[in-house]
PDB file of N, CA and C in Angstrom:
ATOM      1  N   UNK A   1     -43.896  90.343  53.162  1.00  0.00           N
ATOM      2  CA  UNK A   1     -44.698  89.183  53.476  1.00  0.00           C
ATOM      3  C   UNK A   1     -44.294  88.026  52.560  1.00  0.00           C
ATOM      4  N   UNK A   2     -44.149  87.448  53.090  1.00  0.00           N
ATOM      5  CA  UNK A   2     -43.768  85.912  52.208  1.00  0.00           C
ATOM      6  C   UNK A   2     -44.972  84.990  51.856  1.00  0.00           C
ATOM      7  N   UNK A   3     -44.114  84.552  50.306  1.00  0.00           N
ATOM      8  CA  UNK A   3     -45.853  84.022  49.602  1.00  0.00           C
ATOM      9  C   UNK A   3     -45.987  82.964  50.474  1.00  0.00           C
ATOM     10  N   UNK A   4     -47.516  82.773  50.326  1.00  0.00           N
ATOM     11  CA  UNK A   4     -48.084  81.184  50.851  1.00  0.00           C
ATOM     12  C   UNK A   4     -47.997  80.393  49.301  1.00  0.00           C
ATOM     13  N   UNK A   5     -47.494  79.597  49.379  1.00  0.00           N
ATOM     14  CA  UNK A   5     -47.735  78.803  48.066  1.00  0.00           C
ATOM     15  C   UNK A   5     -48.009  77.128  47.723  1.00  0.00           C
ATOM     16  N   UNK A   6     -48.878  77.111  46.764  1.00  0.00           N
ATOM     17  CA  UNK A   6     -49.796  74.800  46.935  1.00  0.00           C
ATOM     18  C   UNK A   6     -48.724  74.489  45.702  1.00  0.00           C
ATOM     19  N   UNK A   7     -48.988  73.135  45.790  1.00  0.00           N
ATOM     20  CA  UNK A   7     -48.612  72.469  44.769  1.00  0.00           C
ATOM     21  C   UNK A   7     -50.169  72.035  44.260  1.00  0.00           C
ATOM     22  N   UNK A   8     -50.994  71.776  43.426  1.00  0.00           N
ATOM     23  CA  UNK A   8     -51.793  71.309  43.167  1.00  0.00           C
ATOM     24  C   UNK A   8     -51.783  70.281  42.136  1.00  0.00           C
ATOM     25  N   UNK A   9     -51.693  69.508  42.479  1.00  0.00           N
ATOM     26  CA  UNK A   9     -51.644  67.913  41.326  1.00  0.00           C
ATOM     27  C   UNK A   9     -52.873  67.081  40.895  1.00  0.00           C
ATOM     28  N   UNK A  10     -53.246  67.297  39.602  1.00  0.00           N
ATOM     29  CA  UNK A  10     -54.750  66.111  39.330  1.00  0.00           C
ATOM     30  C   UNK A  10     -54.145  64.888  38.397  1.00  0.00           C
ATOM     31  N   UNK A  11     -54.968  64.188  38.609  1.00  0.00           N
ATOM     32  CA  UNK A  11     -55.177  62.288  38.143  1.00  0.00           C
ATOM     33  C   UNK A  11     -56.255  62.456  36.941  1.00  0.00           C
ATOM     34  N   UNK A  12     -56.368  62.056  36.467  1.00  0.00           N
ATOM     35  CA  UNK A  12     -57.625  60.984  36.303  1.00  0.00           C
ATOM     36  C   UNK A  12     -57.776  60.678  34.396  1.00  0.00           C
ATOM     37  N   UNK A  13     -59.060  60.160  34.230  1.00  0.00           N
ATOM     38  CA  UNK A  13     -59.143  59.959  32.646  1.00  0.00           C
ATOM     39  C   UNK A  13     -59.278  61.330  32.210  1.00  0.00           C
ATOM     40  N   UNK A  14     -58.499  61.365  31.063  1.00  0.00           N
ATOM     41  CA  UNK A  14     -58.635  62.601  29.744  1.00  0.00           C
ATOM     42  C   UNK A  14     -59.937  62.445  29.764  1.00  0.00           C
ATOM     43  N   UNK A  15     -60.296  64.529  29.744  1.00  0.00           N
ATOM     44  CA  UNK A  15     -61.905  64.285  29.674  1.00  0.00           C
ATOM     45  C   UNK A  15     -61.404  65.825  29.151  1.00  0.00           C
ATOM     46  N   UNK A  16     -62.855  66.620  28.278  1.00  0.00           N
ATOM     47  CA  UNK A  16     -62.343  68.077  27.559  1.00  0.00           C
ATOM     48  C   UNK A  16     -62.732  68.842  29.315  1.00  0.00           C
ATOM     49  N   UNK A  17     -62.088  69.934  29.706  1.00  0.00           N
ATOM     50  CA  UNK A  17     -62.180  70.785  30.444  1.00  0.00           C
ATOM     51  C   UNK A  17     -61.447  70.570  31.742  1.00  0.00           C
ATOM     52  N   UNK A  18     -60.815  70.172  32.084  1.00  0.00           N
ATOM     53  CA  UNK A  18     -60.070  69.976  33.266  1.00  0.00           C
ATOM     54  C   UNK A  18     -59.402  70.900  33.637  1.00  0.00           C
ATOM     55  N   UNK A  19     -58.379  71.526  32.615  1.00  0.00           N
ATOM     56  CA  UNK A  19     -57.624  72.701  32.982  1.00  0.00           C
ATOM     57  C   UNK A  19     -58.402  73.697  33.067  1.00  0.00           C
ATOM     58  N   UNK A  20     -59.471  74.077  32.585  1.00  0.00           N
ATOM     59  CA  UNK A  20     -60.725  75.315  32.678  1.00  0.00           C
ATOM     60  C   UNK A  20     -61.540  75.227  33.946  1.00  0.00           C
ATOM     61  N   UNK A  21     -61.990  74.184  34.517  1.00  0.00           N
ATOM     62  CA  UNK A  21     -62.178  73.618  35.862  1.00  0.00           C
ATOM     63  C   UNK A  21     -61.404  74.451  36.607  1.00  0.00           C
ATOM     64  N   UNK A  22     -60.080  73.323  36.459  1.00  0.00           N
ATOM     65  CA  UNK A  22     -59.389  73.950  37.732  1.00  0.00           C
ATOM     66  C   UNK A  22     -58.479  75.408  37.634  1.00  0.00           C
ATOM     67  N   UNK A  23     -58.593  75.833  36.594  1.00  0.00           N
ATOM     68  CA  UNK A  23     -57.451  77.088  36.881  1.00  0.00           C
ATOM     69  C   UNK A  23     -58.780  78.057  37.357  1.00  0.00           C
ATOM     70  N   UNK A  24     -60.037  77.720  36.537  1.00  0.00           N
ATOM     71  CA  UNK A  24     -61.191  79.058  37.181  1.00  0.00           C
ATOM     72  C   UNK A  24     -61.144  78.706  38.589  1.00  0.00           C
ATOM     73  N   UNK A  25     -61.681  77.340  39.078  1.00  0.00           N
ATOM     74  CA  UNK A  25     -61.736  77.428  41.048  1.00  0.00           C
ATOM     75  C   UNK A  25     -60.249  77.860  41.597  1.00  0.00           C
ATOM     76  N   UNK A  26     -59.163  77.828  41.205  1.00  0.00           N
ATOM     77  CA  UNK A  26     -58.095  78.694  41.569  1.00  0.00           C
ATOM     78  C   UNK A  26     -58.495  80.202  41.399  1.00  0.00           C
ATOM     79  N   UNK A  27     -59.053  80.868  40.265  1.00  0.00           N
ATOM     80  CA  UNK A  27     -59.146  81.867  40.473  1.00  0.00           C
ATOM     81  C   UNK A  27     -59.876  82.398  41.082  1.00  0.00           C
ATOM     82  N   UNK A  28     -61.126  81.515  41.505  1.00  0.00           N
ATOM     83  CA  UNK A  28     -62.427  81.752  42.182  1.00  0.00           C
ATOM     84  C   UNK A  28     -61.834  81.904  43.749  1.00  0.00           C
ATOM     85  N   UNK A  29     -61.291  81.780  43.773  1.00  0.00           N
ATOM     86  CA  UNK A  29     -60.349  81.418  45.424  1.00  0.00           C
ATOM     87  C   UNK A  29     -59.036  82.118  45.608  1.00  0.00           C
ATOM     88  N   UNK A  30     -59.151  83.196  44.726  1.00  0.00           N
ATOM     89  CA  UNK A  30     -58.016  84.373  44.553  1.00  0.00           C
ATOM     90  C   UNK A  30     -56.500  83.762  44.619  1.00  0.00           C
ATOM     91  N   UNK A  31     -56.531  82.858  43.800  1.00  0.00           N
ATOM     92  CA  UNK A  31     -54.800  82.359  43.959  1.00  0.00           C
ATOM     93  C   UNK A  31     -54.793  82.754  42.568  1.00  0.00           C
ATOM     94  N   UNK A  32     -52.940  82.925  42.512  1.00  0.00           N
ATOM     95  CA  UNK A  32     -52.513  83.268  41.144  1.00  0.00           C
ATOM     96  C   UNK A  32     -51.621  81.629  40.970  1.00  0.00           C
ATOM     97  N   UNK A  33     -52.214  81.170  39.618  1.00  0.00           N
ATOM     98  CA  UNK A  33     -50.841  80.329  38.923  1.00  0.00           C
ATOM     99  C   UNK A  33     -50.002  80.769  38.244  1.00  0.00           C
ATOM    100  N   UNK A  34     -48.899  79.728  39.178  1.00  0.00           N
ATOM    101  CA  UNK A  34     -47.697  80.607  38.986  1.00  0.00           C
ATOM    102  C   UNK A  34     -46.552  79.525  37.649  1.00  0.00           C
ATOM    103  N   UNK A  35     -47.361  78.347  37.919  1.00  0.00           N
ATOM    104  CA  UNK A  35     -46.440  77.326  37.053  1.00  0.00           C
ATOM    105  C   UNK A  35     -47.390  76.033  36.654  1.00  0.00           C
ATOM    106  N   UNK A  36     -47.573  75.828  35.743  1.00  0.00           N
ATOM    107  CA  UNK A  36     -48.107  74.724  35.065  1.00  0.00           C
ATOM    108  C   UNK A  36     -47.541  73.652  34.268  1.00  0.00           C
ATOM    109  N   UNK A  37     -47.820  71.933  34.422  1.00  0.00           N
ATOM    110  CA  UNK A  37     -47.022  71.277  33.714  1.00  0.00           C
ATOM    111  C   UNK A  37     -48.184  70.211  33.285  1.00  0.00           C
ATOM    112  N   UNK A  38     -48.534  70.128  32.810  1.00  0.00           N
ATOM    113  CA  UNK A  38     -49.816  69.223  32.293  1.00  0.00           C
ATOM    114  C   UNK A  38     -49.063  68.221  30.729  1.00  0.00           C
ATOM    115  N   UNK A  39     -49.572  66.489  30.774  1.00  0.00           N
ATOM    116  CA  UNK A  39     -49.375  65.926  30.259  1.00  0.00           C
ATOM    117  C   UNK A  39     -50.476  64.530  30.242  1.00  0.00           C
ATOM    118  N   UNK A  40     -50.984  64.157  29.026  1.00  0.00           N
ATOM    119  CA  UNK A  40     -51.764  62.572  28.613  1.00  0.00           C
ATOM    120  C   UNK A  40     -51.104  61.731  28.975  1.00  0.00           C
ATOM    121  N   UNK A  41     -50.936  60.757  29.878  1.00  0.00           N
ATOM    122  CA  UNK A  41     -50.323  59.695  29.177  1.00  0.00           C
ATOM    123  C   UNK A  41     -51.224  58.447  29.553  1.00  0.00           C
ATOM    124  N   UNK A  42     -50.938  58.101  28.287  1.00  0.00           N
ATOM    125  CA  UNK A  42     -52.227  56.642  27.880  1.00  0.00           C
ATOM    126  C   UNK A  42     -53.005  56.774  28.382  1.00  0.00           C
ATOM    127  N   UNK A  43     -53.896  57.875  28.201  1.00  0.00           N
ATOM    128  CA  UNK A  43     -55.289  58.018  28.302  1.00  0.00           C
ATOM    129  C   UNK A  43     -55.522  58.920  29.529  1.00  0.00           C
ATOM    130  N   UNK A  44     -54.223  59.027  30.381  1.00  0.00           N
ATOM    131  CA  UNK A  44     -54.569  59.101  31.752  1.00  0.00           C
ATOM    132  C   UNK A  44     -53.908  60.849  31.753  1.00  0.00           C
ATOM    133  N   UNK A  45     -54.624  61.797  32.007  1.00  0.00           N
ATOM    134  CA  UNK A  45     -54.214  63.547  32.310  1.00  0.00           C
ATOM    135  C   UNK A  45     -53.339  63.496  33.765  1.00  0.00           C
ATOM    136  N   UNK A  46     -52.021  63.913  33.378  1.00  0.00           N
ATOM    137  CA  UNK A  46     -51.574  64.635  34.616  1.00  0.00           C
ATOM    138  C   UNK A  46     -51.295  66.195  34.507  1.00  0.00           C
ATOM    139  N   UNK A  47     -51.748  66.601  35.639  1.00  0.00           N
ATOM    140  CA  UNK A  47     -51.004  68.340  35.927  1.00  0.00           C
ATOM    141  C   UNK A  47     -50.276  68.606  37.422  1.00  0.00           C
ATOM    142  N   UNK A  48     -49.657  69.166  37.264  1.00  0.00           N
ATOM    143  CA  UNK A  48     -49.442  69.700  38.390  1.00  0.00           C
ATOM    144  C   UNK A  48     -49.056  71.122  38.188  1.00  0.00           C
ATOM    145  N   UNK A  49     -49.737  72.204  38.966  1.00  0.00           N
ATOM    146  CA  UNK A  49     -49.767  73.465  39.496  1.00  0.00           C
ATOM    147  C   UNK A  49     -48.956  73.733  40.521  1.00  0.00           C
ATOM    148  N   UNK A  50     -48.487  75.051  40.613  1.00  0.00           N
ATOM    149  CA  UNK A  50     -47.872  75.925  41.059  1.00  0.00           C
ATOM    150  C   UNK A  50     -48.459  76.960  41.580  1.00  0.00           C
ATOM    151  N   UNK A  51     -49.301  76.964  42.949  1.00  0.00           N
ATOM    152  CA  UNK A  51     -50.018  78.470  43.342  1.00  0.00           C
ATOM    153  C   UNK A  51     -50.088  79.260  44.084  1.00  0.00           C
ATOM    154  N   UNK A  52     -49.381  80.701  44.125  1.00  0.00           N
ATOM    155  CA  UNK A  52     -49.827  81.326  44.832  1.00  0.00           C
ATOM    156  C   UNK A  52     -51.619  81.834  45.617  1.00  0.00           C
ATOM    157  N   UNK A  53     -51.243  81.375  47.176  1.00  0.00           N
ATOM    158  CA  UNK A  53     -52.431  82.023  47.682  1.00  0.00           C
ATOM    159  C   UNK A  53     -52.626  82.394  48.863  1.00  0.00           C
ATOM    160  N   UNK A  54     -51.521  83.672  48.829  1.00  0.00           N
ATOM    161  CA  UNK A  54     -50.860  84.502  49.232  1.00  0.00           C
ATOM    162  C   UNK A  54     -52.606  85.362  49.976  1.00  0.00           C
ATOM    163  N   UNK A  55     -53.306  85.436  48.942  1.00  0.00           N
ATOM    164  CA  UNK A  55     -54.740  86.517  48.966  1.00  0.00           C
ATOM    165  C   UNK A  55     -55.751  85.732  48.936  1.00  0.00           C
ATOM    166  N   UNK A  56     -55.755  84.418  48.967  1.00  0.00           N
ATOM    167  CA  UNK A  56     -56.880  83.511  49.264  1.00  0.00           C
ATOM    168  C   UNK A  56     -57.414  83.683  50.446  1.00  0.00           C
ATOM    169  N   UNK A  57     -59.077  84.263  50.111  1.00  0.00           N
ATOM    170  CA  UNK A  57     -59.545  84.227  51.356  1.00  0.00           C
ATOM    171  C   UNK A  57     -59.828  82.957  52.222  1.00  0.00           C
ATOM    172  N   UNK A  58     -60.269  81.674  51.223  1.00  0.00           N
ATOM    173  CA  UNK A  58     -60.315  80.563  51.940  1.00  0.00           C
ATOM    174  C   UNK A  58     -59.143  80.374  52.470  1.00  0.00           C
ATOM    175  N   UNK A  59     -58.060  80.280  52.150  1.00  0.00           N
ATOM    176  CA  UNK A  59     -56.579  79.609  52.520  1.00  0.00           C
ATOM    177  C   UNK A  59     -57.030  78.527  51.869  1.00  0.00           C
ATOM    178  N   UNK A  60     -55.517  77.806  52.088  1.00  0.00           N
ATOM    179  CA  UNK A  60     -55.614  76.277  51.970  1.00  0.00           C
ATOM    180  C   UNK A  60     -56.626  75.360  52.309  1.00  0.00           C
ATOM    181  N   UNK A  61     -57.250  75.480  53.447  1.00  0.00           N
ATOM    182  CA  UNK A  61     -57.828  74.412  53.652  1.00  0.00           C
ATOM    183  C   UNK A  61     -59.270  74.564  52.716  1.00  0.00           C
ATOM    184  N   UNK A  62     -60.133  75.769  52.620  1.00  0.00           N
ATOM    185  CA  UNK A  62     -60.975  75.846  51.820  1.00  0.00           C
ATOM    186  C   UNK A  62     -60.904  75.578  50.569  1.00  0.00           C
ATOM    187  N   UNK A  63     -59.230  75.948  49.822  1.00  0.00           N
ATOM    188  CA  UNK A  63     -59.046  75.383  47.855  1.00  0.00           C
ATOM    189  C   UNK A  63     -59.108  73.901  48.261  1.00  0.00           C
ATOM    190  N   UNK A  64     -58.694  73.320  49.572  1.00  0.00           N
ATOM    191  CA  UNK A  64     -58.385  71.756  49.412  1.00  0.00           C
ATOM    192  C   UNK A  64     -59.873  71.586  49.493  1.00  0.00           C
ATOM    193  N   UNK A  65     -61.264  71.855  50.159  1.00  0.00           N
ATOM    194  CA  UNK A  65     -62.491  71.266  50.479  1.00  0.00           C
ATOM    195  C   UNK A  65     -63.191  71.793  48.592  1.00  0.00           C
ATOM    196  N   UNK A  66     -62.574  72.738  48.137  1.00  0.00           N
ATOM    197  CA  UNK A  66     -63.362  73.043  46.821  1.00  0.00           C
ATOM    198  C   UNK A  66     -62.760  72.225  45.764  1.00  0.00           C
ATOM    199  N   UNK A  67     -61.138  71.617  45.839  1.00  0.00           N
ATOM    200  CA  UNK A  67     -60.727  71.081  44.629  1.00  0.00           C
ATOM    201  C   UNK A  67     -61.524  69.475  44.873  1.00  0.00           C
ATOM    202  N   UNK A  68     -61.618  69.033  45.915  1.00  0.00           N
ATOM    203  CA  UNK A  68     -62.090  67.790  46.507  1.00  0.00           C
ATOM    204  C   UNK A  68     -63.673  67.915  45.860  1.00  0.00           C
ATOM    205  N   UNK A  69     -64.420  68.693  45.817  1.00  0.00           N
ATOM    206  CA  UNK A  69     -65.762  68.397  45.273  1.00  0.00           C
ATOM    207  C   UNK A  69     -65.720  68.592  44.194  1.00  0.00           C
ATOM    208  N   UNK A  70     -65.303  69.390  43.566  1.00  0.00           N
ATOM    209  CA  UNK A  70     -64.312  69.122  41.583  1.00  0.00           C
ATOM    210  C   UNK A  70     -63.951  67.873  41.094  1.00  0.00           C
ATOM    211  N   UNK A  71     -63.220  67.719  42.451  1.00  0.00           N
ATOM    212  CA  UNK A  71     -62.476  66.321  41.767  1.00  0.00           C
ATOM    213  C   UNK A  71     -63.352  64.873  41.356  1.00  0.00           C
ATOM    214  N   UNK A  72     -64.343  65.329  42.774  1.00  0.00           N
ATOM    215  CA  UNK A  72     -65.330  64.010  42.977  1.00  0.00           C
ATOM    216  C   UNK A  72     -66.808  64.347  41.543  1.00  0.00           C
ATOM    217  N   UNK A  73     -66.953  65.443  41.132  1.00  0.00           N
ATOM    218  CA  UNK A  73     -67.874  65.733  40.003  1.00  0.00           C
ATOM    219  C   UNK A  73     -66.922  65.215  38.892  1.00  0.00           C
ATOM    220  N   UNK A  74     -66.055  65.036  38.788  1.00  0.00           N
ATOM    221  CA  UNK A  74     -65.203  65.104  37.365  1.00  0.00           C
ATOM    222  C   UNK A  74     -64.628  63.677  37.561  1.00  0.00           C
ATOM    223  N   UNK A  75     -64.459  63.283  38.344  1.00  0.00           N
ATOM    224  CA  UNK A  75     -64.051  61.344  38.699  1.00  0.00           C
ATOM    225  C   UNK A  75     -62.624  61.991  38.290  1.00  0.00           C
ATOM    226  N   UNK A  76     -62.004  62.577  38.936  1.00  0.00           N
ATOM    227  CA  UNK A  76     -59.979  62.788  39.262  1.00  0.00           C
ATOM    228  C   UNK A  76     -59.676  62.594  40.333  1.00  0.00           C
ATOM    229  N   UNK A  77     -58.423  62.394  40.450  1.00  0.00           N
ATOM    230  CA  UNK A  77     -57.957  62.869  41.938  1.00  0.00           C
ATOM    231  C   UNK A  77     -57.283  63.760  42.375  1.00  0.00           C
ATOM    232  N   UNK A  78     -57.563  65.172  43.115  1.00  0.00           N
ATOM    233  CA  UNK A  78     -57.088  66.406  43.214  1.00  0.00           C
ATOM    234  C   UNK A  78     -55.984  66.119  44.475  1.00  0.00           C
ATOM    235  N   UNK A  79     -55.366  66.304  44.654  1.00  0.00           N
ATOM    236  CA  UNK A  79     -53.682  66.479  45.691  1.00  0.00           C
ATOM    237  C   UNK A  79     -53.215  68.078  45.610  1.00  0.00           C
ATOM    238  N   UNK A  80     -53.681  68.421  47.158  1.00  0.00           N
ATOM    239  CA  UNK A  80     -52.986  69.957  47.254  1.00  0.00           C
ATOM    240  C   UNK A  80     -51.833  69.795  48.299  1.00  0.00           C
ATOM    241  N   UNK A  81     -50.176  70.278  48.239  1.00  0.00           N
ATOM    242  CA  UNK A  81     -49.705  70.561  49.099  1.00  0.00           C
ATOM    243  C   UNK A  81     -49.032  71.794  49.283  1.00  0.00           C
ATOM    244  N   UNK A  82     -49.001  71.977  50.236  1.00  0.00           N
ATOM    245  CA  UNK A  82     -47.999  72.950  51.162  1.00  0.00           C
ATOM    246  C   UNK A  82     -46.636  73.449  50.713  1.00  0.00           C
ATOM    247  N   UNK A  83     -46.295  74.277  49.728  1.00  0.00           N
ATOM    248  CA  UNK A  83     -44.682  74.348  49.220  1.00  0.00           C
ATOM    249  C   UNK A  83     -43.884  74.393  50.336  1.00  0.00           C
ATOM    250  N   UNK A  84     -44.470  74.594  51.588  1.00  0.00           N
ATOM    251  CA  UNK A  84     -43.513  75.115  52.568  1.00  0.00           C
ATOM    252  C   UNK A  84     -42.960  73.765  53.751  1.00  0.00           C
ATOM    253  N   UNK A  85     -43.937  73.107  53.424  1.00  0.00           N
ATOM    254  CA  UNK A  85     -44.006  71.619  54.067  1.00  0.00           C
ATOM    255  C   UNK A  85     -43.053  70.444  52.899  1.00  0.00           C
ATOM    256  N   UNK A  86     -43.117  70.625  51.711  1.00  0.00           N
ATOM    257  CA  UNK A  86     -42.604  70.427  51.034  1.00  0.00           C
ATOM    258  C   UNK A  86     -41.317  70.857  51.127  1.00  0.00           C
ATOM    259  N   UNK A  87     -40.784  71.750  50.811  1.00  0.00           N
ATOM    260  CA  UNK A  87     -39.470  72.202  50.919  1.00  0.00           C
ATOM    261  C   UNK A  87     -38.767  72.032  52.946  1.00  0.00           C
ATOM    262  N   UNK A  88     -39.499  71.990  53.458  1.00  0.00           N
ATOM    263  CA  UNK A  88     -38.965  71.251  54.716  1.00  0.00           C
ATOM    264  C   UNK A  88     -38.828  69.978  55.101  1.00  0.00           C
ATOM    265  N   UNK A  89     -39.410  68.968  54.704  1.00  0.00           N
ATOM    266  CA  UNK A  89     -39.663  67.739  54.768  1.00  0.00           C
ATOM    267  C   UNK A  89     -37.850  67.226  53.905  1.00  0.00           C
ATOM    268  N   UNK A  90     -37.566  68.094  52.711  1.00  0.00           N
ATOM    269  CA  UNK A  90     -36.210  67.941  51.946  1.00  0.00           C
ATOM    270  C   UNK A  90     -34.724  68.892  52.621  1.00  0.00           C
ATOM    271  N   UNK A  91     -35.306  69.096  53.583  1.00  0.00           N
ATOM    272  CA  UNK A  91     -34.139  70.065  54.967  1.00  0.00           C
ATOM    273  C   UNK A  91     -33.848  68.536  55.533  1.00  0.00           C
ATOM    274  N   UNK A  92     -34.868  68.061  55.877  1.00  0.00           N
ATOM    275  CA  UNK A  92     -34.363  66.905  56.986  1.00  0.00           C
ATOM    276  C   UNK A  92     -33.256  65.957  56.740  1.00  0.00           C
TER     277      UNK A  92
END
C-alpha cells in the first residue's frame, strides 16, 4: 500500500506552544511525522511538516477541517497539501 502523505505548513506570530498544538492534533488524527523544519523569523514562526496519514481515520479532509480551527484559536495560518498533488503538478 502506498503512503498517503500532507505537507503541513503554519504562519503566524511566535507564540509558546505551536509545535505541541500541532504535532498532538496530528497525532490525535493518527498521522505519523515524518519530517519537520521549523524556523522565527522576525517575530514571525514558520514550519512545515511532513505527514504520514496513511491510518488517518479522518483522511485529509478532516486534519484540513481540525488544523483550520487550531489555526483560527491560535491567530496562524495552517496550509495542508497533498504530497501526491504536489509531486504531480512538478511532472507537468
Amino acid at each position: 500500500m502506498e503512503k498517503e502523505r500532507v505537507f503541513v505548513v503554519v504562519l503566524g506570530k511566535d507564540q509558546k506552544g505551536i509545535i505541541a498544538q500541532v504535532s498532538g492534533l496530528l497525532f490525535k488524527h493518527g498521522a505519523n511525522i515524518e519530517d519537520v523544519q521549523q524556523k522565527v523569523m522576525d517575530g514571525t514562526f514558520v514550519m512545515t511538516m511532513l505527514a504520514d496519514i496513511t491510518e488517518s481515520a479522518s483522511g485529509s479532509a478532516g486534519l484540513r477541517q481540525a488544523l483550520n480551527e487550531l489555526a483560527e484559536s491560535m491567530g496562524l495560518k495552517v496550509m495542508l497539501h497533498n504530497e501526491a498533488v504536489i509531486k504531480a503538478m512538478h511532472r507537468i
